[in-house]
C-alpha atoms as a PDB file:
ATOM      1  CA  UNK A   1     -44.558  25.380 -45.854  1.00  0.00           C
ATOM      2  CA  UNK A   2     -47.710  27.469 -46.946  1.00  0.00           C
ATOM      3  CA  UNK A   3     -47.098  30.971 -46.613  1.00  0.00           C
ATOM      4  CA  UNK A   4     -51.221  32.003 -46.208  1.00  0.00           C
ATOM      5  CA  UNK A   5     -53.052  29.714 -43.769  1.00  0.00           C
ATOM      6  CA  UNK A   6     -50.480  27.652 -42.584  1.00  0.00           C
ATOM      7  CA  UNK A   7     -50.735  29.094 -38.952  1.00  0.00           C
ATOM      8  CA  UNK A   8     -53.743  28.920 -37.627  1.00  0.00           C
ATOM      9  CA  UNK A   9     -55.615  30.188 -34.097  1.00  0.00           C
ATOM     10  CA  UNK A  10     -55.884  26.927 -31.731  1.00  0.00           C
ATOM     11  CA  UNK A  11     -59.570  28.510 -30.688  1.00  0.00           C
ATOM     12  CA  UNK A  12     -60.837  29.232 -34.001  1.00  0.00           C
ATOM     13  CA  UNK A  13     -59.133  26.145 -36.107  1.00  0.00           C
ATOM     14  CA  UNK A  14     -59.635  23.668 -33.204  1.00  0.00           C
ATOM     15  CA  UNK A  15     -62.073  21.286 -35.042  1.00  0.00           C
ATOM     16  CA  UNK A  16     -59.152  21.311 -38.176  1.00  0.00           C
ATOM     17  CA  UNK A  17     -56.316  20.503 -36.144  1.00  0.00           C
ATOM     18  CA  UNK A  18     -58.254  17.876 -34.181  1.00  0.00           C
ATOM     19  CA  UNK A  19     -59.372  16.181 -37.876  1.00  0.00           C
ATOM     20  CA  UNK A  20     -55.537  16.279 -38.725  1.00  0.00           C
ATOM     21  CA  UNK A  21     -53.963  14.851 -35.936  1.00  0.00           C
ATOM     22  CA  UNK A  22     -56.857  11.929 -36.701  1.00  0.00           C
ATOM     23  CA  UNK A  23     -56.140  11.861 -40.359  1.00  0.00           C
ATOM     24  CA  UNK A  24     -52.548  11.415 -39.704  1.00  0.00           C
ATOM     25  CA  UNK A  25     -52.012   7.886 -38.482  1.00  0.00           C
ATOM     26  CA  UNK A  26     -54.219   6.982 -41.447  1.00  0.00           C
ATOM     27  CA  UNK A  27     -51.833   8.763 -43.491  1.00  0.00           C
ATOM     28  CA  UNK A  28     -49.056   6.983 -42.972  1.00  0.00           C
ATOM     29  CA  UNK A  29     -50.406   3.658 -41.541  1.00  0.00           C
ATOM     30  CA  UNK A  30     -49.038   1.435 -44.740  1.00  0.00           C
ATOM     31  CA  UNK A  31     -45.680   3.720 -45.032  1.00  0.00           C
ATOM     32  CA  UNK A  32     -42.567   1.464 -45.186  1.00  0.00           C
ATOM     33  CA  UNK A  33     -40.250   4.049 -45.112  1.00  0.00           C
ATOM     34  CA  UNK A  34     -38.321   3.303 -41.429  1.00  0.00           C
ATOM     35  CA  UNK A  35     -35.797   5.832 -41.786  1.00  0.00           C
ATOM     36  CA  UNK A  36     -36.523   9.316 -40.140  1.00  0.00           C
ATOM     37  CA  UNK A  37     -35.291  13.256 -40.770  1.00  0.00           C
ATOM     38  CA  UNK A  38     -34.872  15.604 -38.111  1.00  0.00           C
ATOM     39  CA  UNK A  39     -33.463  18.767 -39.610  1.00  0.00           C
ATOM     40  CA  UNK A  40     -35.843  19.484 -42.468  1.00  0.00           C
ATOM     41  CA  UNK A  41     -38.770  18.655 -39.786  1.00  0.00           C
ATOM     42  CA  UNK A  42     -37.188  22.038 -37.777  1.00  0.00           C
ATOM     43  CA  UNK A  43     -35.876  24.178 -40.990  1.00  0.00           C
ATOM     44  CA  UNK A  44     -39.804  23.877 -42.028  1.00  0.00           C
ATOM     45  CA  UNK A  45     -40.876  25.084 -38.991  1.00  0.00           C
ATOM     46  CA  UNK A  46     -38.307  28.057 -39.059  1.00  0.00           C
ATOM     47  CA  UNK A  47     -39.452  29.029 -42.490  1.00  0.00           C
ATOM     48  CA  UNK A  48     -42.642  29.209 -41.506  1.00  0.00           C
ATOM     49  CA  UNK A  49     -42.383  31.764 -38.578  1.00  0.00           C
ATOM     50  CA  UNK A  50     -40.381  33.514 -41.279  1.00  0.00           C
ATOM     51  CA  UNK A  51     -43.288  33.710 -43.355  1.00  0.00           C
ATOM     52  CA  UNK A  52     -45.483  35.283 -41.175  1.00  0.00           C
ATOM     53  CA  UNK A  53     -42.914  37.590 -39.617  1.00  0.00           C
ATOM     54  CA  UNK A  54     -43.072  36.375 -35.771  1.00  0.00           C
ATOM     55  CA  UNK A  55     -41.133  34.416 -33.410  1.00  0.00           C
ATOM     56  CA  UNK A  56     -42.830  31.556 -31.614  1.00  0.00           C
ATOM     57  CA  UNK A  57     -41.810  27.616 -30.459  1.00  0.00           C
ATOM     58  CA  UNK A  58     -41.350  24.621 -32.372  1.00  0.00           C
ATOM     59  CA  UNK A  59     -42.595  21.544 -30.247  1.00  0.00           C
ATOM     60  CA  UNK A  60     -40.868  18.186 -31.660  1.00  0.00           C
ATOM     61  CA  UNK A  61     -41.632  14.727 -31.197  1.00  0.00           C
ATOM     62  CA  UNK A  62     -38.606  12.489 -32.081  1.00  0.00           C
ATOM     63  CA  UNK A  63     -38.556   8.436 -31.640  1.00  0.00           C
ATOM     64  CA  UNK A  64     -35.185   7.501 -33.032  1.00  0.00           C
ATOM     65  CA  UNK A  65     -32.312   8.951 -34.791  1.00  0.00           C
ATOM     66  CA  UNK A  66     -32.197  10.611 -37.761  1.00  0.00           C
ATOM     67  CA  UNK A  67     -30.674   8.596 -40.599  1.00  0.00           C
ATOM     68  CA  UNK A  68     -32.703   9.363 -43.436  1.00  0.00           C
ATOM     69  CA  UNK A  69     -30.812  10.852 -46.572  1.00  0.00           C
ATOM     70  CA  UNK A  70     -31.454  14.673 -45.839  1.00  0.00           C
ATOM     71  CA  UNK A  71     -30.149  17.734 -43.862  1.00  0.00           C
ATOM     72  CA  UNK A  72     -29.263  17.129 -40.420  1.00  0.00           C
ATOM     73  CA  UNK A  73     -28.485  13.332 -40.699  1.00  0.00           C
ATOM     74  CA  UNK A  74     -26.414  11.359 -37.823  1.00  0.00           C
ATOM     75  CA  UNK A  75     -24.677   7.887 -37.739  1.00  0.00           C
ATOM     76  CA  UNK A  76     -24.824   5.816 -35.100  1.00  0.00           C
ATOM     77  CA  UNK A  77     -21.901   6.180 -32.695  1.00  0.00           C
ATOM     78  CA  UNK A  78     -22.841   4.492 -29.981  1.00  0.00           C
ATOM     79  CA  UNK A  79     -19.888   1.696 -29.738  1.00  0.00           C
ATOM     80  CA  UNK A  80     -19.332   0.431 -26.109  1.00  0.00           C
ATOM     81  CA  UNK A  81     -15.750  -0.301 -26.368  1.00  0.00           C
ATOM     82  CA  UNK A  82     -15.081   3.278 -26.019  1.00  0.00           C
ATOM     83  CA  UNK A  83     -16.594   3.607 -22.678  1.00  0.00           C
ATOM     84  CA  UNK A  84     -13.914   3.760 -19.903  1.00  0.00           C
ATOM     85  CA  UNK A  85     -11.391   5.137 -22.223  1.00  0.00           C
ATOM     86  CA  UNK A  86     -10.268   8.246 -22.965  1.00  0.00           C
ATOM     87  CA  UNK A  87     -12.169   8.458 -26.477  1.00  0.00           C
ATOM     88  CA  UNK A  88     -15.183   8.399 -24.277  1.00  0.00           C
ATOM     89  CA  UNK A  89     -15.752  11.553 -23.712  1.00  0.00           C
ATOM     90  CA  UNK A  90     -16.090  12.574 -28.000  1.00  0.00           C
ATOM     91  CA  UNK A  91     -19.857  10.286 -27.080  1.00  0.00           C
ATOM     92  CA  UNK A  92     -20.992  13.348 -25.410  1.00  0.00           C
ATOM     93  CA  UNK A  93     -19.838  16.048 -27.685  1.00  0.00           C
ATOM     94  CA  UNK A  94     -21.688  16.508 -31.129  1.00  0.00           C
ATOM     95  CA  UNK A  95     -20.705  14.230 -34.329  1.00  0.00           C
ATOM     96  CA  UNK A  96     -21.659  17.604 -36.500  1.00  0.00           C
ATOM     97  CA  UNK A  97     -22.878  21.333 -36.521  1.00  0.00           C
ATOM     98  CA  UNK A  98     -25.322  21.234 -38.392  1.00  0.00           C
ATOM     99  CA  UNK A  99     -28.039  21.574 -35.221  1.00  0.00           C
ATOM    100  CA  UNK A 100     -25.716  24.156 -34.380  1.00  0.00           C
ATOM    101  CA  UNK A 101     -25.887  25.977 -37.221  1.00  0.00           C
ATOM    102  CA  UNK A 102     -29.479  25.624 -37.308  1.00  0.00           C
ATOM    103  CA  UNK A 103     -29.722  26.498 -33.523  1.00  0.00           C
ATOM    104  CA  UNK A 104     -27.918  30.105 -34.426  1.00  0.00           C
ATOM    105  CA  UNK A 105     -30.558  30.039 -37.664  1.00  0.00           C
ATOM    106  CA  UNK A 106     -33.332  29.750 -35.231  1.00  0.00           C
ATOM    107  CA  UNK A 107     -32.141  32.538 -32.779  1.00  0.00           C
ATOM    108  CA  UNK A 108     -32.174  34.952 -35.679  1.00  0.00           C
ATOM    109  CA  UNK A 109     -35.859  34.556 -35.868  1.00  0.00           C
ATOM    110  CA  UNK A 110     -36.663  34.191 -31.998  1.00  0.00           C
ATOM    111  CA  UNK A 111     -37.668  30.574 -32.805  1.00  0.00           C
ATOM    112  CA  UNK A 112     -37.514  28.144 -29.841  1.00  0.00           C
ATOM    113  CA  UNK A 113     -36.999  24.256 -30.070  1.00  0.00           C
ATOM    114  CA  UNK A 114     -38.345  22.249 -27.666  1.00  0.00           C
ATOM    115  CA  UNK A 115     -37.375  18.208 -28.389  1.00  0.00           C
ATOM    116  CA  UNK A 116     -39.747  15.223 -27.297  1.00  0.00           C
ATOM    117  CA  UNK A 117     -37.600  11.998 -27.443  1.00  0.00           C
ATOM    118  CA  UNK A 118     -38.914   8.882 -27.035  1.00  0.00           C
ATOM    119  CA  UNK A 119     -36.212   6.385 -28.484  1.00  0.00           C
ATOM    120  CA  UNK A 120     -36.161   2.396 -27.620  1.00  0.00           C
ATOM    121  CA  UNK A 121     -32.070   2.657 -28.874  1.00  0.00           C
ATOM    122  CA  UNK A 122     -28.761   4.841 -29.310  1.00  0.00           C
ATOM    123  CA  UNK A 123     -30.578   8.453 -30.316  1.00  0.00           C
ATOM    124  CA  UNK A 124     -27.375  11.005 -29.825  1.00  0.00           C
ATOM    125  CA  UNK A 125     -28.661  13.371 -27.191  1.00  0.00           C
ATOM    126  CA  UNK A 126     -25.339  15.116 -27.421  1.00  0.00           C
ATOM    127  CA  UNK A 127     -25.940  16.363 -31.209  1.00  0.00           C
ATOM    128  CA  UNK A 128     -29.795  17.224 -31.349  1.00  0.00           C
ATOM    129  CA  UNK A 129     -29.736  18.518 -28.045  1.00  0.00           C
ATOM    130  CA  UNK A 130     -27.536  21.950 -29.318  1.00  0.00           C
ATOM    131  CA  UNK A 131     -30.459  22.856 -30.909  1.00  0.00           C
ATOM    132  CA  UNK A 132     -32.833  22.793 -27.601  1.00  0.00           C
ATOM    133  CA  UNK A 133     -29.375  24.464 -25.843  1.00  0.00           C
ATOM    134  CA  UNK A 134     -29.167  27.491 -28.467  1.00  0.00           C
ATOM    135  CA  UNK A 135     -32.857  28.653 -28.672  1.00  0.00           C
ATOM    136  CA  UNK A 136     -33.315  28.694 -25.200  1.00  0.00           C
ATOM    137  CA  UNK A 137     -35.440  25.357 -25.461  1.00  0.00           C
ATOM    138  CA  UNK A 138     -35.666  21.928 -23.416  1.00  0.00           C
ATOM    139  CA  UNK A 139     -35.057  18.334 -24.376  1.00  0.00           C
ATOM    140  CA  UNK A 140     -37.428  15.634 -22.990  1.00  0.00           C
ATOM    141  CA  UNK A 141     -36.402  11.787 -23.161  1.00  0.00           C
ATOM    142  CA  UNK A 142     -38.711   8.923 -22.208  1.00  0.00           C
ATOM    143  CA  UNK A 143     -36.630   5.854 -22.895  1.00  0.00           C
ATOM    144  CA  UNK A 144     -38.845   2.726 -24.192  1.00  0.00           C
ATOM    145  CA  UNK A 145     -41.919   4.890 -23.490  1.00  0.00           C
ATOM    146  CA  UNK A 146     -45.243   2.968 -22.465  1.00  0.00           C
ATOM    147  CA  UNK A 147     -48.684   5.079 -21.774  1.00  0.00           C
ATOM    148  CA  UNK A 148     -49.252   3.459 -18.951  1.00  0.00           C
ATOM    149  CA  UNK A 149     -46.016   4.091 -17.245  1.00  0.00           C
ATOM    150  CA  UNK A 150     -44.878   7.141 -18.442  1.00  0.00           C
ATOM    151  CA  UNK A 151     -47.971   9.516 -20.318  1.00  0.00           C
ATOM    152  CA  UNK A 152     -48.906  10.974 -17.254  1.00  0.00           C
ATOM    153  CA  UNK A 153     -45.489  12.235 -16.752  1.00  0.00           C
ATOM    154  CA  UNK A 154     -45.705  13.510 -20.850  1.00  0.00           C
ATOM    155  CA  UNK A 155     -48.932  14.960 -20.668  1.00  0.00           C
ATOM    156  CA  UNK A 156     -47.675  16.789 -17.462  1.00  0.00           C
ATOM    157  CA  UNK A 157     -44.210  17.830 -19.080  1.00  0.00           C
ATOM    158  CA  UNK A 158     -45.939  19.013 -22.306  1.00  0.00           C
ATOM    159  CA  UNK A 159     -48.941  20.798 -20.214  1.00  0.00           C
ATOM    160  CA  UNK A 160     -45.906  22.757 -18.485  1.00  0.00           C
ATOM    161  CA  UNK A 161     -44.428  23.616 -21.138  1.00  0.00           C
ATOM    162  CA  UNK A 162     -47.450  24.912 -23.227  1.00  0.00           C
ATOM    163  CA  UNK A 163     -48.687  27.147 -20.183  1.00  0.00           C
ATOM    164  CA  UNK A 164     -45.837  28.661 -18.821  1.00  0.00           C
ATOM    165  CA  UNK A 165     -44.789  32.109 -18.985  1.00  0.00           C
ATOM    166  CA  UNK A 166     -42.255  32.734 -21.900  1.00  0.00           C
ATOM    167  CA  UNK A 167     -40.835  35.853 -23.817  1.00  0.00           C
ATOM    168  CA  UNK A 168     -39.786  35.631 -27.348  1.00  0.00           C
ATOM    169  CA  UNK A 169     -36.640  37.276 -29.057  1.00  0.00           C
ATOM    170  CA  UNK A 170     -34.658  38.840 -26.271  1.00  0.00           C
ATOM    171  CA  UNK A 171     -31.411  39.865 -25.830  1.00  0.00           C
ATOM    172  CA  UNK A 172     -29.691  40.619 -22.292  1.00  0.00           C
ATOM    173  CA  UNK A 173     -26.496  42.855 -21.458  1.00  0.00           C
ATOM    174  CA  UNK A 174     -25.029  42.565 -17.797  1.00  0.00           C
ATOM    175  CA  UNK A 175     -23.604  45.994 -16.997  1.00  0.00           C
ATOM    176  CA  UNK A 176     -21.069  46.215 -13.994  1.00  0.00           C
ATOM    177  CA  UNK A 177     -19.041  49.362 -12.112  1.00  0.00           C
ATOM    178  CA  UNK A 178     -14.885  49.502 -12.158  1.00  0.00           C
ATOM    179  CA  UNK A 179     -13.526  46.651 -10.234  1.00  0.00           C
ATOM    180  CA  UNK A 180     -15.167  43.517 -12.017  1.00  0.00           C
ATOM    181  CA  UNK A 181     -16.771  42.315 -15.134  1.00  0.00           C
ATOM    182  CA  UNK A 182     -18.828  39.303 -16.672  1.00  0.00           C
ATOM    183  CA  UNK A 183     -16.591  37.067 -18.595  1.00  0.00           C
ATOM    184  CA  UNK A 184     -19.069  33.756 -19.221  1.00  0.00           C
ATOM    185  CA  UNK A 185     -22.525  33.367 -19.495  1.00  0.00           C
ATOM    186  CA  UNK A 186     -23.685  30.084 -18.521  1.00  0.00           C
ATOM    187  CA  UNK A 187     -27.191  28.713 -19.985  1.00  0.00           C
ATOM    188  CA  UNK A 188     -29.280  27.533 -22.755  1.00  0.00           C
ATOM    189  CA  UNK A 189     -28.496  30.928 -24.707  1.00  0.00           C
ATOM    190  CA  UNK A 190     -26.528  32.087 -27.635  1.00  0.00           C
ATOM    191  CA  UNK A 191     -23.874  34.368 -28.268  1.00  0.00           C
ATOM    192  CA  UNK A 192     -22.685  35.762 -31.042  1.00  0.00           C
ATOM    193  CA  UNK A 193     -19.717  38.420 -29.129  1.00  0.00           C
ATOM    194  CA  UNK A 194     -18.712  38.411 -25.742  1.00  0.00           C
ATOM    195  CA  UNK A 195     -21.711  40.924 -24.025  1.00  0.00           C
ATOM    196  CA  UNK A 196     -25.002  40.173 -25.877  1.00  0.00           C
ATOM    197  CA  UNK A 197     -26.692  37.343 -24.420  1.00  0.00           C
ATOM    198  CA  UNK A 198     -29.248  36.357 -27.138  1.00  0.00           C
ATOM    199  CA  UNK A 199     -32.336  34.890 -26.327  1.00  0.00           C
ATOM    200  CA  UNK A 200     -35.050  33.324 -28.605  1.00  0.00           C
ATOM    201  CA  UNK A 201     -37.007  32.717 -25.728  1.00  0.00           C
ATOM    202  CA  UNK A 202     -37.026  32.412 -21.897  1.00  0.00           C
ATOM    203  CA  UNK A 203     -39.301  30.949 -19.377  1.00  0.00           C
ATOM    204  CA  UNK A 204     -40.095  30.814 -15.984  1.00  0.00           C
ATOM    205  CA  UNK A 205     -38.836  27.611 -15.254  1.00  0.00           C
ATOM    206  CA  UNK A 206     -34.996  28.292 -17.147  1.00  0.00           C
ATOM    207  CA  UNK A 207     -31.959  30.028 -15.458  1.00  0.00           C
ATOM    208  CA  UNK A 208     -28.804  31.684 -16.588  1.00  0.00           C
ATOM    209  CA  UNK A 209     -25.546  31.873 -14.593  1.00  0.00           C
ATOM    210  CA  UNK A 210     -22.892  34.656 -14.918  1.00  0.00           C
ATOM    211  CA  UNK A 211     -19.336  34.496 -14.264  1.00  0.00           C
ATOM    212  CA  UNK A 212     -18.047  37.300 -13.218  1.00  0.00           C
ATOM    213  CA  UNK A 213     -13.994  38.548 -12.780  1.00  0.00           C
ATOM    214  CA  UNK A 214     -12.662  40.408 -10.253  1.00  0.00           C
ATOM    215  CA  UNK A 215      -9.540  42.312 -11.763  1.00  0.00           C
ATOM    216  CA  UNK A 216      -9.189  45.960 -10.122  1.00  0.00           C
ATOM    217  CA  UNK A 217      -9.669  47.571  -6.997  1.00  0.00           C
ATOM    218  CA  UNK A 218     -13.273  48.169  -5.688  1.00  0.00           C
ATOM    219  CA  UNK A 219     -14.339  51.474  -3.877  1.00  0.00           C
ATOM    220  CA  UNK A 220     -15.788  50.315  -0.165  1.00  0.00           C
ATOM    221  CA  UNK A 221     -17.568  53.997  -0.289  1.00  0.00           C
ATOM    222  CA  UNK A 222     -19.178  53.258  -3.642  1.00  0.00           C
ATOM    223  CA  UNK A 223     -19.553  49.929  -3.389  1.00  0.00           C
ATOM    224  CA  UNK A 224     -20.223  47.214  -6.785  1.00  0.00           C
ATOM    225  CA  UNK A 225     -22.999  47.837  -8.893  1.00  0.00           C
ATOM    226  CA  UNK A 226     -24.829  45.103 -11.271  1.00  0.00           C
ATOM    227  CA  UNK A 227     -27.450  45.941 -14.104  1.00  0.00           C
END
């Protein structure tokens, strides 16, 4: 990406981003290309928060897996003689790690991924979705998506998403007294050892669970303590 002008100010560059989201269709209207990328579409985005030194969210709008010949690409997997089996349950665990790997990449920078599907066929939830899981980020799916049935329930979701509260680039410790400890973290979060809880961002609307172990005595006249 550009590394001067590429981000802009939505109040002061409204009338250019308005002309490019026009332009774009036009663009692209004769294209023949039917293959799509996912992963370069996200490490772009990533390098461009790292060009101007700040953390922010990466809003994607996906319609159908990626099978284009570049960084991030998936087969299709979706075979029905599996379901039922035993091999069923490798459908809902991810073909790869590459959005893994990018996930942790985006964490490092406090950059958020939040996925838009709308797919009409087999889109592997399970893979891109690590991504979404890692950074702290949400996945949307509107299967066979028509404006009339489901845009109001897009523009809503997106709306939400846009205005809610969010912090960028955290990290949270859970402290306990003698008698117990945290031992999982359960959430869309990263970790890279076993106390840090890192966060590229968080939101009002997004919870984290903590297991925690109870291996020693505890003091009734002291009681347990959580930070």
């Amino acid at each position: 990406p550009l590394l001067d002008g590429f981000l802009v100010t939505v109040q002061e560059a409204r009338a250019v981003i308005d002309s490019l989201l026009e332009q774009i269709p036009q663009m692209f209207g004769d294209t023949r290309e039917t293959e799509i990328c996912l992963g370069p579409v996200i490490q772009a985005g990533l390098e461009a928060l790292k060009a101007a030194d700040c953390a922010g969210k990466l809003f994607v709008f996906q319609t159908a897996l990626p099978l284009a010949e570049a960084p991030g690409k998936l087969k299709n997997r979706d075979d029905r003689k599996l379901l039922g089996t035993d091999k069923e349950k490798t459908l809902f665990q991810s073909q790869n790690s590459f959005y893994q790997t990018l996930g942790k990449d985006c964490v490092a920078q406090g950059c958020c991924v939040d996925i838009f599907l709308f797919p009409n066929q087999y889109v592997d939830v399970a893979t891109i979705s690590e991504v979404c899981k890692l950074t702290g980020g949400q996945l949307y799916k509107y299967n066979f998506f028509t404006a009339v049935n489901d845009g109001d329930r897009f523009i809503q979701d997106l709306t939400q998403d846009i205005q809610r509260p969010i912090v960028f680039d955290a990290i949270m410790k859970v402290r306990t007294s003698t008698g117990f400890r945290p031992v999982d973290f359960l959430g869309n979060l990263y970790m890279s050892n076993t106390t840090d809880v890192e966060l590229a961002a968080m939101d009002c609307d997004k919870a984290i669970a903590v297991d925690f172990k109870h291996d020693d005595k505890l003091s009734e006249e002291l009681g347990a303590y959580i930070q």
